[in-house]
PDB file of N, CA and C in Angstrom:
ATOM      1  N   UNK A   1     -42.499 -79.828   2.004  1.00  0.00           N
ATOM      2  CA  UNK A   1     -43.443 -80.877   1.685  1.00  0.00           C
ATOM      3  C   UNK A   1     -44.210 -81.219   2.956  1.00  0.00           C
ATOM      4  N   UNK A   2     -44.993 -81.566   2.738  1.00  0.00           N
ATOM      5  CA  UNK A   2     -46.293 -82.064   3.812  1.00  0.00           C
ATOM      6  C   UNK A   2     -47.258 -82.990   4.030  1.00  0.00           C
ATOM      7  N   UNK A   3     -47.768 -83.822   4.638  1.00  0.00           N
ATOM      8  CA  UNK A   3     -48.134 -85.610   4.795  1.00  0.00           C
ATOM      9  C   UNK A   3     -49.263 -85.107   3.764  1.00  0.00           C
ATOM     10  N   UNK A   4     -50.166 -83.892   3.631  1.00  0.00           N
ATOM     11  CA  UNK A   4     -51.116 -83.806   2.731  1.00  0.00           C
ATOM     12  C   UNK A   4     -51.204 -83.893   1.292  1.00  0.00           C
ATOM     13  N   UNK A   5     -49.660 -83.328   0.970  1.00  0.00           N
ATOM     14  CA  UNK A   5     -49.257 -83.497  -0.146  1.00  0.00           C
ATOM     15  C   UNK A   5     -49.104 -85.047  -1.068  1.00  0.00           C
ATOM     16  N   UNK A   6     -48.560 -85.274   0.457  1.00  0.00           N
ATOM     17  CA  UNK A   6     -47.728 -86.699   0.128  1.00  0.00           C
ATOM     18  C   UNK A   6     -48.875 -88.272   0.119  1.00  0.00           C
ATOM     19  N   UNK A   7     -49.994 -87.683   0.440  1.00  0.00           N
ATOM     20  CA  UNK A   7     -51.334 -88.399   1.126  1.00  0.00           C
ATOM     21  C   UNK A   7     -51.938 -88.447  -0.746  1.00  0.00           C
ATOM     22  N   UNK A   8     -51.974 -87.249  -1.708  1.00  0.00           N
ATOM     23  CA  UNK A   8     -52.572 -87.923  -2.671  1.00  0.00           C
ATOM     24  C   UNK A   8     -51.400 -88.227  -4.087  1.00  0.00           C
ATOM     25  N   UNK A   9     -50.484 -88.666  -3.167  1.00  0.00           N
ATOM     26  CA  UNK A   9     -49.448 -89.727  -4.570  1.00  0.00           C
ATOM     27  C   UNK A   9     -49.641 -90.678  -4.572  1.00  0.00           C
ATOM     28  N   UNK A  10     -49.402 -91.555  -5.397  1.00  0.00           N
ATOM     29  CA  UNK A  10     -49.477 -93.215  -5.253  1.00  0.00           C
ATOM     30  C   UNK A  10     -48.382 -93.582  -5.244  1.00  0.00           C
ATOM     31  N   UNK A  11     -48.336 -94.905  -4.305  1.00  0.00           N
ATOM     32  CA  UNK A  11     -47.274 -95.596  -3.744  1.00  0.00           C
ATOM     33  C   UNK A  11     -45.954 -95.728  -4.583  1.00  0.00           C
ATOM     34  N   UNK A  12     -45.811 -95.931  -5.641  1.00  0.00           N
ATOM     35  CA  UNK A  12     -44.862 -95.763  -6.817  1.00  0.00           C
ATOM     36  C   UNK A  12     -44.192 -94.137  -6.852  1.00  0.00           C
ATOM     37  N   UNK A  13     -45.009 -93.592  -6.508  1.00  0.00           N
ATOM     38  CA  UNK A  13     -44.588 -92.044  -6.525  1.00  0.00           C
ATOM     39  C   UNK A  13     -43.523 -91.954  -5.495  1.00  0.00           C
ATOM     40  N   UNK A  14     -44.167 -92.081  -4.282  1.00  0.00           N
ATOM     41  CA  UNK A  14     -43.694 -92.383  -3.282  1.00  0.00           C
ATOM     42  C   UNK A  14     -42.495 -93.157  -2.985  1.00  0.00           C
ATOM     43  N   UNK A  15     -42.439 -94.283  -3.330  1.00  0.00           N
ATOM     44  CA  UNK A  15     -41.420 -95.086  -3.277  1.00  0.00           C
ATOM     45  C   UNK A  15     -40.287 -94.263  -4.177  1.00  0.00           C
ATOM     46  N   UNK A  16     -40.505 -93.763  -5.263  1.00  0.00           N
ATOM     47  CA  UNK A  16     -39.716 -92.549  -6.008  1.00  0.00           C
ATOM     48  C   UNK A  16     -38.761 -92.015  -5.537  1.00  0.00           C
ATOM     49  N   UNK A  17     -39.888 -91.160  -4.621  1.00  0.00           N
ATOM     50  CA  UNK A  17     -39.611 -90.036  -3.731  1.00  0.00           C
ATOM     51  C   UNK A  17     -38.463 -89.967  -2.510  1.00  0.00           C
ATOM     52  N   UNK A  18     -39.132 -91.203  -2.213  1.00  0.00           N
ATOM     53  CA  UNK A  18     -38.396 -91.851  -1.198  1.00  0.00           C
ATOM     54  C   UNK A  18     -36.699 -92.132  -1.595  1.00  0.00           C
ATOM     55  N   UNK A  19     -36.527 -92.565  -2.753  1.00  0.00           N
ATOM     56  CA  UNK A  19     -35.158 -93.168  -3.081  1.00  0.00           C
ATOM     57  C   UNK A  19     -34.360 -91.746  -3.623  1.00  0.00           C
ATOM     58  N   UNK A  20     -35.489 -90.697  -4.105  1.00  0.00           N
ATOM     59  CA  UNK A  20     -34.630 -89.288  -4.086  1.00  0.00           C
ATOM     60  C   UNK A  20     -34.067 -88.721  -2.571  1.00  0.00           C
ATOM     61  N   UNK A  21     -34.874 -88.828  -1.937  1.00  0.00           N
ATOM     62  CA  UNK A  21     -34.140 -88.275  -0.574  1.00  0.00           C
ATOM     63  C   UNK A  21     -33.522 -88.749   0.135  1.00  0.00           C
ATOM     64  N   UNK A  22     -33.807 -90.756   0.207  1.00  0.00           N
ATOM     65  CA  UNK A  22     -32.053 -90.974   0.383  1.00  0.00           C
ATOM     66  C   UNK A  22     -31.003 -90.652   0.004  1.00  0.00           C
ATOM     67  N   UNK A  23     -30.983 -90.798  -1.458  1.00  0.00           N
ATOM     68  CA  UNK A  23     -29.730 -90.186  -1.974  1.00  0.00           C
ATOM     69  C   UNK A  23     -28.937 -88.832  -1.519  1.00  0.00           C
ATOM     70  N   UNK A  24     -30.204 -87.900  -1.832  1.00  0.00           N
ATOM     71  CA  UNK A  24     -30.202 -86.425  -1.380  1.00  0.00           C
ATOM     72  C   UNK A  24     -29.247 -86.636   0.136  1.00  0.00           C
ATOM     73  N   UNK A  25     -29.598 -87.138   1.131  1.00  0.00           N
ATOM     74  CA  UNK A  25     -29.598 -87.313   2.425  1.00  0.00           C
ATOM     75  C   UNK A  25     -27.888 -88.039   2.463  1.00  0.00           C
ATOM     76  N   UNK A  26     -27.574 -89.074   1.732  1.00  0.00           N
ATOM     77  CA  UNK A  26     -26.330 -89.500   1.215  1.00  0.00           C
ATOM     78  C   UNK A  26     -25.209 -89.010   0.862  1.00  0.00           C
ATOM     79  N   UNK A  27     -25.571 -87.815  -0.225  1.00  0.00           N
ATOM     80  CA  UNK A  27     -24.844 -86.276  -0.504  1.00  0.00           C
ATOM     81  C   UNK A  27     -24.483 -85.669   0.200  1.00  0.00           C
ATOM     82  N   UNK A  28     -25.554 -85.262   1.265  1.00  0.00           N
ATOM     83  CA  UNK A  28     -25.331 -84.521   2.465  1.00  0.00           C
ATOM     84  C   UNK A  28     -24.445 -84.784   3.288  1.00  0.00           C
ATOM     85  N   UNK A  29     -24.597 -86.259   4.131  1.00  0.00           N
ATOM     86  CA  UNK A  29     -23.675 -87.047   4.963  1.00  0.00           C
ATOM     87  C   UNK A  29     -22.536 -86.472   4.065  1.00  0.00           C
ATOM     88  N   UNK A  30     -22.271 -86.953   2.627  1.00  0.00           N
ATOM     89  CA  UNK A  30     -21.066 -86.824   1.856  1.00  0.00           C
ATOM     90  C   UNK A  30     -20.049 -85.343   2.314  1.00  0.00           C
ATOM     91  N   UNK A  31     -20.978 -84.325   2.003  1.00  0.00           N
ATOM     92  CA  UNK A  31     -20.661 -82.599   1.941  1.00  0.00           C
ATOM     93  C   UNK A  31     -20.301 -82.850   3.097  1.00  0.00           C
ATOM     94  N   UNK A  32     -20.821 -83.261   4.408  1.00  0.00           N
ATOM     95  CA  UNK A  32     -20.616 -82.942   6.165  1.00  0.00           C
ATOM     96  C   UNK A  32     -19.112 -83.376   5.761  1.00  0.00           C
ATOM     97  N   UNK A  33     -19.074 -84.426   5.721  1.00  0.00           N
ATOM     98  CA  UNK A  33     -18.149 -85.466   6.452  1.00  0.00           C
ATOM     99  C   UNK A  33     -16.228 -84.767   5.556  1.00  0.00           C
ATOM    100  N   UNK A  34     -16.877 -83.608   4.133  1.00  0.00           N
ATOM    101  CA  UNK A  34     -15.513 -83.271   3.543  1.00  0.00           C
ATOM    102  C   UNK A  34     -15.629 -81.705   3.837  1.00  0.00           C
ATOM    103  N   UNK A  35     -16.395 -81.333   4.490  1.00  0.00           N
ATOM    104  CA  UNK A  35     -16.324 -79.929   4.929  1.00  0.00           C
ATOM    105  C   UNK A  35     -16.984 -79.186   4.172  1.00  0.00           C
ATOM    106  N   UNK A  36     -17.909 -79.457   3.188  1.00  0.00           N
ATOM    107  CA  UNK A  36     -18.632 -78.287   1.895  1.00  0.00           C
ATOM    108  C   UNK A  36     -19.721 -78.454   2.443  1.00  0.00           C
ATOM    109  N   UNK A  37     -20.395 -78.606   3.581  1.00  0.00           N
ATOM    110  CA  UNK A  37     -21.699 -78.697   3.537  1.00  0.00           C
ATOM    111  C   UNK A  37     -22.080 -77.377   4.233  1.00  0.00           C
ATOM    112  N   UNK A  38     -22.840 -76.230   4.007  1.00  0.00           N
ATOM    113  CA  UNK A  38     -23.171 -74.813   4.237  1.00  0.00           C
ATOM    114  C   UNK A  38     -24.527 -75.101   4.680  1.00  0.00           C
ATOM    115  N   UNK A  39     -25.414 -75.686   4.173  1.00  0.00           N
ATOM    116  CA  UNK A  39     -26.563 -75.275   4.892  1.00  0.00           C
ATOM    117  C   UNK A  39     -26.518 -77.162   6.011  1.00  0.00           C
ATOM    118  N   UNK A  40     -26.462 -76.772   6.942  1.00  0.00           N
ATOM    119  CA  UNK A  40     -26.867 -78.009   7.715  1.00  0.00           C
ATOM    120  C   UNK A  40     -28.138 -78.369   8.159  1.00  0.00           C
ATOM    121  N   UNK A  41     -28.911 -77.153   8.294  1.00  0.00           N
ATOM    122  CA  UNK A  41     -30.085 -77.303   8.425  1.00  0.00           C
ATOM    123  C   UNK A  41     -31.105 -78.610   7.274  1.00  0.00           C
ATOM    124  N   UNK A  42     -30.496 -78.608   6.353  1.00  0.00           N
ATOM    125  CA  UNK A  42     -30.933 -79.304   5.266  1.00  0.00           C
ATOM    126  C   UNK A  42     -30.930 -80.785   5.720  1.00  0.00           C
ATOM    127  N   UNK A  43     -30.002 -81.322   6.226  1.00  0.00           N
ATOM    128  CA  UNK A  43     -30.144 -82.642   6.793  1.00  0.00           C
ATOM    129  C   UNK A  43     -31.306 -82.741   7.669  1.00  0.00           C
ATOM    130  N   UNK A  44     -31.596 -82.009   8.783  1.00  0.00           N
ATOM    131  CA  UNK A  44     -32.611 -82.666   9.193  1.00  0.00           C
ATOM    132  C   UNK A  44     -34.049 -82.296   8.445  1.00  0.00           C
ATOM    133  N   UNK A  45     -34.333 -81.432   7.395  1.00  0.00           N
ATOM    134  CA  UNK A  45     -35.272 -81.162   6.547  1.00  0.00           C
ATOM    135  C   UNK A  45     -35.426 -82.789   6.022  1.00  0.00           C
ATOM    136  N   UNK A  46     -34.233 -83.008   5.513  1.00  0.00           N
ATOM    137  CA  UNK A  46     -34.538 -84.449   4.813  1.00  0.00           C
ATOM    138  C   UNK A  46     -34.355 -85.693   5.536  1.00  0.00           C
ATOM    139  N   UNK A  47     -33.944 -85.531   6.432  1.00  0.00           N
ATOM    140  CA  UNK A  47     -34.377 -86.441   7.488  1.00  0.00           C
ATOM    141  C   UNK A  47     -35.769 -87.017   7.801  1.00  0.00           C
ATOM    142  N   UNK A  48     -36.256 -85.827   7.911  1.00  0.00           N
ATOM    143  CA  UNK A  48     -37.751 -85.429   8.363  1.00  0.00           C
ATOM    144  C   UNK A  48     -39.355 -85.937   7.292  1.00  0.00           C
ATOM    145  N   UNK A  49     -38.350 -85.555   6.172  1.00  0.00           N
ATOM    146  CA  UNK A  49     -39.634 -85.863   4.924  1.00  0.00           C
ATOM    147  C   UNK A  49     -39.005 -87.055   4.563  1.00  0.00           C
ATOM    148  N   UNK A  50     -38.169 -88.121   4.864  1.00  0.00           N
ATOM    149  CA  UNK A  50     -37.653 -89.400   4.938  1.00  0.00           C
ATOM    150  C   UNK A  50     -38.746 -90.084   5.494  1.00  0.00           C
ATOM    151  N   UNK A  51     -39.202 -89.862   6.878  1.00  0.00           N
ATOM    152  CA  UNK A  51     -40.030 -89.877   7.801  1.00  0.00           C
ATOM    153  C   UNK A  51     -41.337 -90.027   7.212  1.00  0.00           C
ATOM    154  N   UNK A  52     -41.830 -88.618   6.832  1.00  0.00           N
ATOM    155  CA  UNK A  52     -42.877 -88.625   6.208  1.00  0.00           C
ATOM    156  C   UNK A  52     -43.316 -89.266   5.038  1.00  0.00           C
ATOM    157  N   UNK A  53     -42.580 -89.171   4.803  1.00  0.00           N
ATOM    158  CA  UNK A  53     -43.043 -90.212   3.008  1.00  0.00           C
ATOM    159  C   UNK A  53     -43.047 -92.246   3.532  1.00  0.00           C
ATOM    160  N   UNK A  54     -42.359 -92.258   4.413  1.00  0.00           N
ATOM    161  CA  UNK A  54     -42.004 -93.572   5.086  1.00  0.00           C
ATOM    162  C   UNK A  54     -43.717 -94.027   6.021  1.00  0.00           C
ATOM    163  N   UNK A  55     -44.000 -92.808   6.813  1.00  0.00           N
ATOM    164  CA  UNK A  55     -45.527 -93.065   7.235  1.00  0.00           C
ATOM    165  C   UNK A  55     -46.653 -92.816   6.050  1.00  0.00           C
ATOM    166  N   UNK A  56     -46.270 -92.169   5.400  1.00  0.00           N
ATOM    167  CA  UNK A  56     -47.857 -92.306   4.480  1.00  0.00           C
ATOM    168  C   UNK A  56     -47.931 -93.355   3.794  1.00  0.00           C
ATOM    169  N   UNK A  57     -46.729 -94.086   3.383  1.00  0.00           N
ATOM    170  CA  UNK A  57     -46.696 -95.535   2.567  1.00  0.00           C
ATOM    171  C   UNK A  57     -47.023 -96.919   3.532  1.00  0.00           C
ATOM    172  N   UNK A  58     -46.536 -96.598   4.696  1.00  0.00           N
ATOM    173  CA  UNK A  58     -47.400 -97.374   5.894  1.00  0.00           C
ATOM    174  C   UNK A  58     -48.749 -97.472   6.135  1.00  0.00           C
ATOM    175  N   UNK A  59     -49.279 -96.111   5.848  1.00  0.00           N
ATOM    176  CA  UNK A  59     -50.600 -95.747   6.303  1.00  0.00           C
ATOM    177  C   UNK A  59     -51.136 -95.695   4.959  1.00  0.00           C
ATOM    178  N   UNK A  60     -50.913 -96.426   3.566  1.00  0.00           N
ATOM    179  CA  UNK A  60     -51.636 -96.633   2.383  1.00  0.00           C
ATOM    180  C   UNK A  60     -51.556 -98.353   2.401  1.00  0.00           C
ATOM    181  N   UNK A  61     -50.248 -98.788   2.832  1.00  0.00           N
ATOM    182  CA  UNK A  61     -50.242-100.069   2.612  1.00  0.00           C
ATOM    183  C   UNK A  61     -51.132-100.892   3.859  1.00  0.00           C
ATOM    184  N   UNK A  62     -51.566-100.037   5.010  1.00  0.00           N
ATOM    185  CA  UNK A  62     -52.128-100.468   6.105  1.00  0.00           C
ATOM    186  C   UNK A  62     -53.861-100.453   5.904  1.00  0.00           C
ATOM    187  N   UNK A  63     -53.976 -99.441   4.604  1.00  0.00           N
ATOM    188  CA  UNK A  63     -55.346 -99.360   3.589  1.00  0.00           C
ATOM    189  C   UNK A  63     -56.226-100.722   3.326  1.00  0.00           C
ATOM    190  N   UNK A  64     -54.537-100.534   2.680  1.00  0.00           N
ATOM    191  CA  UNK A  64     -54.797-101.734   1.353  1.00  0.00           C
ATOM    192  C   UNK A  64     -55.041-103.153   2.061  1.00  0.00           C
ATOM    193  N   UNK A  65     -54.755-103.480   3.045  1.00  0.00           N
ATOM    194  CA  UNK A  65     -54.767-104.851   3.775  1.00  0.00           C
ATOM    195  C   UNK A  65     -55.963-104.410   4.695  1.00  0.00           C
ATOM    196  N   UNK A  66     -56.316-103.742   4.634  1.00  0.00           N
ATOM    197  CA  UNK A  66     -57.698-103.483   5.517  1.00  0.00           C
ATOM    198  C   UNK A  66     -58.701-103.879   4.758  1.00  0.00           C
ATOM    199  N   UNK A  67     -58.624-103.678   3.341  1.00  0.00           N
ATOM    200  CA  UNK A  67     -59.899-103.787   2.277  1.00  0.00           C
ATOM    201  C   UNK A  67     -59.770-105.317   1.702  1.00  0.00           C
TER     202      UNK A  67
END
């Protein structure tokens, strides 16, 4: 995923999105912490688009109070 992608959802989408990859990210911690977790790389993937989806809702809600 990519801020361009994520640039034409609306905030509801987003906020969505957002509560999927905590979870996702939750799981993960889960798998680490009992030994099943195989791809580790995956945590910081979703780390990362945590991030991203977190600045484009900044940078829509920073829009919206501009107008």
């Amino acid at each position: 995923m990519n801020a361009q992608e994520l640039k034409t959802k609306t905030p509801d989408q987003l906020r969505d999105q957002l509560a999927a990859l905590k979870k996702e990210a939750f799981n993960l911690r889960f798998q680490q912490a009992t030994g099943q977790l195989e791809n580790t790389a995956r945590m910081r993937a979703v780390r990362k688009d945590v991030a991203r989806v977190k600045t484009v809702l900044n940078q829509k809600a920073a829009e919206a109070a501009a107008k």
